[in-house]
N, C-alpha and C. Protein backbone atom coordinates (compact mmCIF):
# COMPACT_ATOMS: atom_id res chain seq x y z
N UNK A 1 43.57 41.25 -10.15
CA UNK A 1 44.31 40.14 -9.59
C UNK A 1 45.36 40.67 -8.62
N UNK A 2 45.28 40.13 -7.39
CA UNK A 2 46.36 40.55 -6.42
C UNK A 2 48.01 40.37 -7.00
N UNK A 3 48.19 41.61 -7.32
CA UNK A 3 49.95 41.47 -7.50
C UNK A 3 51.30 40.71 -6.45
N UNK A 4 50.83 41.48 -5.23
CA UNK A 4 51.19 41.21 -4.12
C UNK A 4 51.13 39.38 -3.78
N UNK A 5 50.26 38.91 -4.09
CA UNK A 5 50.09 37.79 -3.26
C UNK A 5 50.97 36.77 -4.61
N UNK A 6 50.93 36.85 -5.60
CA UNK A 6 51.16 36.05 -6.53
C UNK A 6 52.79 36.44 -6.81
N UNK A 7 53.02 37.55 -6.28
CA UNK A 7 54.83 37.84 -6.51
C UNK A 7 54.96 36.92 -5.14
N UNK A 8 54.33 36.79 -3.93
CA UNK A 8 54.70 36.32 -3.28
C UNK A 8 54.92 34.57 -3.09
N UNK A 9 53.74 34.18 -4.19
CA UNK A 9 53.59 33.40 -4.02
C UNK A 9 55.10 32.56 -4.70
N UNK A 10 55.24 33.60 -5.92
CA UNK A 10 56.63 32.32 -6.82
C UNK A 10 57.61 32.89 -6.52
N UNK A 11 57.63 33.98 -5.00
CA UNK A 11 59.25 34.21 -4.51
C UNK A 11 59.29 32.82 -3.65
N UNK A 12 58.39 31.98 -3.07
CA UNK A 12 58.54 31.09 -2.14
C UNK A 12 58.90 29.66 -2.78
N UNK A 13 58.53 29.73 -4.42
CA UNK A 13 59.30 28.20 -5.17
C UNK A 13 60.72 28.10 -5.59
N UNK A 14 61.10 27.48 -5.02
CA UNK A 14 62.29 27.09 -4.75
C UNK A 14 62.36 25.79 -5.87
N UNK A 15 63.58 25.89 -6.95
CA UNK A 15 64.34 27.20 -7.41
C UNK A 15 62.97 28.00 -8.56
N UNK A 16 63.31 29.44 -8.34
CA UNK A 16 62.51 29.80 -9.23
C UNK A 16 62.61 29.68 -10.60
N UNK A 17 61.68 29.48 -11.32
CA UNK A 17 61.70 29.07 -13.26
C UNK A 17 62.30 30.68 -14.08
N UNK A 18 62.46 30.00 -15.00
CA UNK A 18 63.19 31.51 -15.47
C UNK A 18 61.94 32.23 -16.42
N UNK A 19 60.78 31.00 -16.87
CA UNK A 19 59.55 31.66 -17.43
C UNK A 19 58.58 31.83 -16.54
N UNK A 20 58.74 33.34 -16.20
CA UNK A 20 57.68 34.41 -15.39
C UNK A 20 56.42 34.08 -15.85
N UNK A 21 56.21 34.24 -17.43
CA UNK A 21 54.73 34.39 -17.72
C UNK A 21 54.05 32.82 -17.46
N UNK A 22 54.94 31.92 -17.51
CA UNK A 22 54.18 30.34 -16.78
C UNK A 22 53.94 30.74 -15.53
N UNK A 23 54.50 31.12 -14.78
CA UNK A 23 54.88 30.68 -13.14
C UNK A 23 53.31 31.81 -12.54
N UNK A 24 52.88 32.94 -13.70
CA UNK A 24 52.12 33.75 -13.39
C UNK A 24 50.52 33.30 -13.65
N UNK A 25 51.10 32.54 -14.85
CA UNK A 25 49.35 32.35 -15.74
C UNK A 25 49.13 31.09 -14.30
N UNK A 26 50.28 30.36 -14.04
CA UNK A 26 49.70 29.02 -13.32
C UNK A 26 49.15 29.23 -11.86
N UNK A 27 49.36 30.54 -11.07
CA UNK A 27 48.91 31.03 -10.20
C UNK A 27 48.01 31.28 -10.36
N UNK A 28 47.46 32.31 -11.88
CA UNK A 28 46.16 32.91 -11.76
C UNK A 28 45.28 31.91 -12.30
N UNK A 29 45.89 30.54 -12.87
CA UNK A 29 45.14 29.51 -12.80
C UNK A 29 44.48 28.94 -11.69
N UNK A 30 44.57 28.66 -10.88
CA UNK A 30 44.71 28.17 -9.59
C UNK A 30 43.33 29.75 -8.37
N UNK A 31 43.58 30.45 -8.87
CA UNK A 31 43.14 31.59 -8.02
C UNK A 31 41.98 31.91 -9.11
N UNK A 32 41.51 31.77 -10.32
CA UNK A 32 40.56 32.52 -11.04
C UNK A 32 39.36 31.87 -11.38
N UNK A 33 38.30 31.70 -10.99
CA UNK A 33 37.49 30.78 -11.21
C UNK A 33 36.91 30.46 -12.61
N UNK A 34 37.08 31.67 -12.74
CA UNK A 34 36.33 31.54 -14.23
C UNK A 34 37.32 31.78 -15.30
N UNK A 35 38.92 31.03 -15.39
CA UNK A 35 39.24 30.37 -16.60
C UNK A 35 39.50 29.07 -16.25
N UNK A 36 38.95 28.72 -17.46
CA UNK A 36 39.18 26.80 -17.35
C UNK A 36 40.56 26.82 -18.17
N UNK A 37 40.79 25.62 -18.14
CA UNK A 37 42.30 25.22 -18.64
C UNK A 37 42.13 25.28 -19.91
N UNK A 38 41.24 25.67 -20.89
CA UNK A 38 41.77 25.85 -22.56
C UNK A 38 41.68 27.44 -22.36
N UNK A 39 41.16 28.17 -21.58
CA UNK A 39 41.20 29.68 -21.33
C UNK A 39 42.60 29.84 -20.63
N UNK A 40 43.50 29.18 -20.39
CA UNK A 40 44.70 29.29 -19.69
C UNK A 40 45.46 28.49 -20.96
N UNK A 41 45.72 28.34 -21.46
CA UNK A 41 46.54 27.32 -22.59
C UNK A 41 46.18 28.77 -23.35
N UNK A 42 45.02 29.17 -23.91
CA UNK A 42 45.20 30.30 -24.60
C UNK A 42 45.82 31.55 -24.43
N UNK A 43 45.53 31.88 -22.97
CA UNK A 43 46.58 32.84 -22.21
C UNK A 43 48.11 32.52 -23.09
N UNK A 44 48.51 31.75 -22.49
CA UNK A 44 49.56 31.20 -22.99
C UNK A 44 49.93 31.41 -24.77
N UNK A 45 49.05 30.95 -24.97
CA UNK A 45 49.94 31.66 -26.36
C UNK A 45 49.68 32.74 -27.52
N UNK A 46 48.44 33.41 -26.37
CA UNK A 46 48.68 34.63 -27.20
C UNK A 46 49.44 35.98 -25.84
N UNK A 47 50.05 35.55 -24.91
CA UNK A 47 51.04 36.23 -24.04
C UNK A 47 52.40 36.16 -25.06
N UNK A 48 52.79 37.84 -25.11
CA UNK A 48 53.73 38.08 -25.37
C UNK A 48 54.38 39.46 -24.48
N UNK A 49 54.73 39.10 -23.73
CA UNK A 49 55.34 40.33 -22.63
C UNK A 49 56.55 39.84 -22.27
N UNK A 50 57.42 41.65 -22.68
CA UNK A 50 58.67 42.04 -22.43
C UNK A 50 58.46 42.59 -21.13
N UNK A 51 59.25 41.62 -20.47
CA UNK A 51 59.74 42.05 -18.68
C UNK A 51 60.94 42.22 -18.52
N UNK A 52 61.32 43.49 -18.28
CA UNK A 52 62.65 43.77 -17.79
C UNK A 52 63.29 43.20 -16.72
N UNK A 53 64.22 42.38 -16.83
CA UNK A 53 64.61 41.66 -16.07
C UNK A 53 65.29 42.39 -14.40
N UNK A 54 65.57 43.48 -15.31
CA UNK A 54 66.52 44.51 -13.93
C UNK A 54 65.28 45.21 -13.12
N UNK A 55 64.32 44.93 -13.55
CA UNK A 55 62.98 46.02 -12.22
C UNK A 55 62.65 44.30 -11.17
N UNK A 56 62.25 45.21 -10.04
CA UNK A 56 61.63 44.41 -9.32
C UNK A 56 60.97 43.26 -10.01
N UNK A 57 60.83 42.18 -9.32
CA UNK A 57 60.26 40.98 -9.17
C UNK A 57 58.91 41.26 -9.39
N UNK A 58 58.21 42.09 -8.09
CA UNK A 58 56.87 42.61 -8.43
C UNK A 58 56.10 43.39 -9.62
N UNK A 59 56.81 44.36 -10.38
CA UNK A 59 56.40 45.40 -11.24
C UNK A 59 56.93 44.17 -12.47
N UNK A 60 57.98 42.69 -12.06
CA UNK A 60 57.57 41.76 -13.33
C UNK A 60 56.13 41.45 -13.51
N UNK A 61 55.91 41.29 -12.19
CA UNK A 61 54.69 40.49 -12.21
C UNK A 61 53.25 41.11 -12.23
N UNK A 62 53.23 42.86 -12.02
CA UNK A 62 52.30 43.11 -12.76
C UNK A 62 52.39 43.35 -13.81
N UNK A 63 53.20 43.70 -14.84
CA UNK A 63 53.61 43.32 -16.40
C UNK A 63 52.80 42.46 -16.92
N UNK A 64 52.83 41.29 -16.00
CA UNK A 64 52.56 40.13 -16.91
C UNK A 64 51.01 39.96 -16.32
N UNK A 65 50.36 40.25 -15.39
CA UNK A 65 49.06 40.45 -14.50
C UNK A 65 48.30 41.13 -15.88
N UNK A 66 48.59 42.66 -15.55
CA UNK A 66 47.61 43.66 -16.90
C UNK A 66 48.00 42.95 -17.66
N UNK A 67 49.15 42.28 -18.85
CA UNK A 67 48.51 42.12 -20.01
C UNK A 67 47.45 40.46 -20.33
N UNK A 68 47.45 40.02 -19.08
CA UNK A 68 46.24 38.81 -18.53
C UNK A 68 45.02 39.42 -18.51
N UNK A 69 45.14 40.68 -17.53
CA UNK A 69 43.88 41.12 -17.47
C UNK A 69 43.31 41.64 -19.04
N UNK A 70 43.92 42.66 -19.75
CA UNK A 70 43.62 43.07 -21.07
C UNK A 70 43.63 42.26 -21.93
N UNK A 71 43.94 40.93 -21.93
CA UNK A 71 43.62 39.90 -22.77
C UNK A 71 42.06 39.33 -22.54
N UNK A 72 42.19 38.92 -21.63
CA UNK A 72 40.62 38.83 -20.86
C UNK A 72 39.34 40.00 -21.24
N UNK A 73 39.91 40.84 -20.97
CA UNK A 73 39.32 41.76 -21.18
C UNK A 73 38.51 42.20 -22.45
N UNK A 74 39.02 41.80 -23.63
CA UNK A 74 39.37 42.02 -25.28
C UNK A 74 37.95 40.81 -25.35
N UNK A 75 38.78 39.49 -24.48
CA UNK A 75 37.93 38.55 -24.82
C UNK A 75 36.47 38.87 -24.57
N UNK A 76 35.97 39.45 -23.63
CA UNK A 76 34.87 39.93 -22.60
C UNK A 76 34.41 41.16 -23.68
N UNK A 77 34.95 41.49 -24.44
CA UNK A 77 34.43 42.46 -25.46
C UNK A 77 33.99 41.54 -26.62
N UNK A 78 34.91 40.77 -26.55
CA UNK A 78 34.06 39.85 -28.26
C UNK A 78 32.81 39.32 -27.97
N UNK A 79 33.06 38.53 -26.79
CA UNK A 79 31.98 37.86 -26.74
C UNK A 79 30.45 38.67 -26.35
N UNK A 80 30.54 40.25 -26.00
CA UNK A 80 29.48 41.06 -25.82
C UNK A 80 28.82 41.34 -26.79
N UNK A 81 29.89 41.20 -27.96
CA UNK A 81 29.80 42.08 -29.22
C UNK A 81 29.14 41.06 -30.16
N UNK A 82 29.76 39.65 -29.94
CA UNK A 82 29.13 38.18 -30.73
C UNK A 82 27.71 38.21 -30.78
């Protein structure tokens, strides 16, 4: 998932939300074809990522990117394995 384009995208919402991991999953909602909205609701609550608030904006937002992708990922293993 492009880091770049999606830090860019929620430096441009005005005012920004103070929950990163929404403002991230709802981008890669929007950009990922293949999660539907109960694959994004699940994102959601099995996301648990500590983002340091004092690093860049960007290195928040791949924080919260990899542990999307490695969630996905896990999933893409069960279901090989099912």
């Amino acid at each position: 998932m492009p880091v770049k384009s999606i830090t860019a995208a929620i430096q441009t919402e005005q005012p920004l939300e103070t929950d990163l991991e929404a403002q991230v999953l709802r981008i890669v909602a929007r950009k990922a074809d293949r999660l539907a909205t109960p694959d994004i609701l699940e994102l959601r609550a099995q996301l648990d990522v500590n983002v340091a608030e004092q690093v860049p904006l960007r290195q928040q937002v791949r924080t919260v990117v990899d542990a999307i992708s490695e969630t996905v990922a896990t999933w893409d293993q069960q279901e090989m394995g099912a």
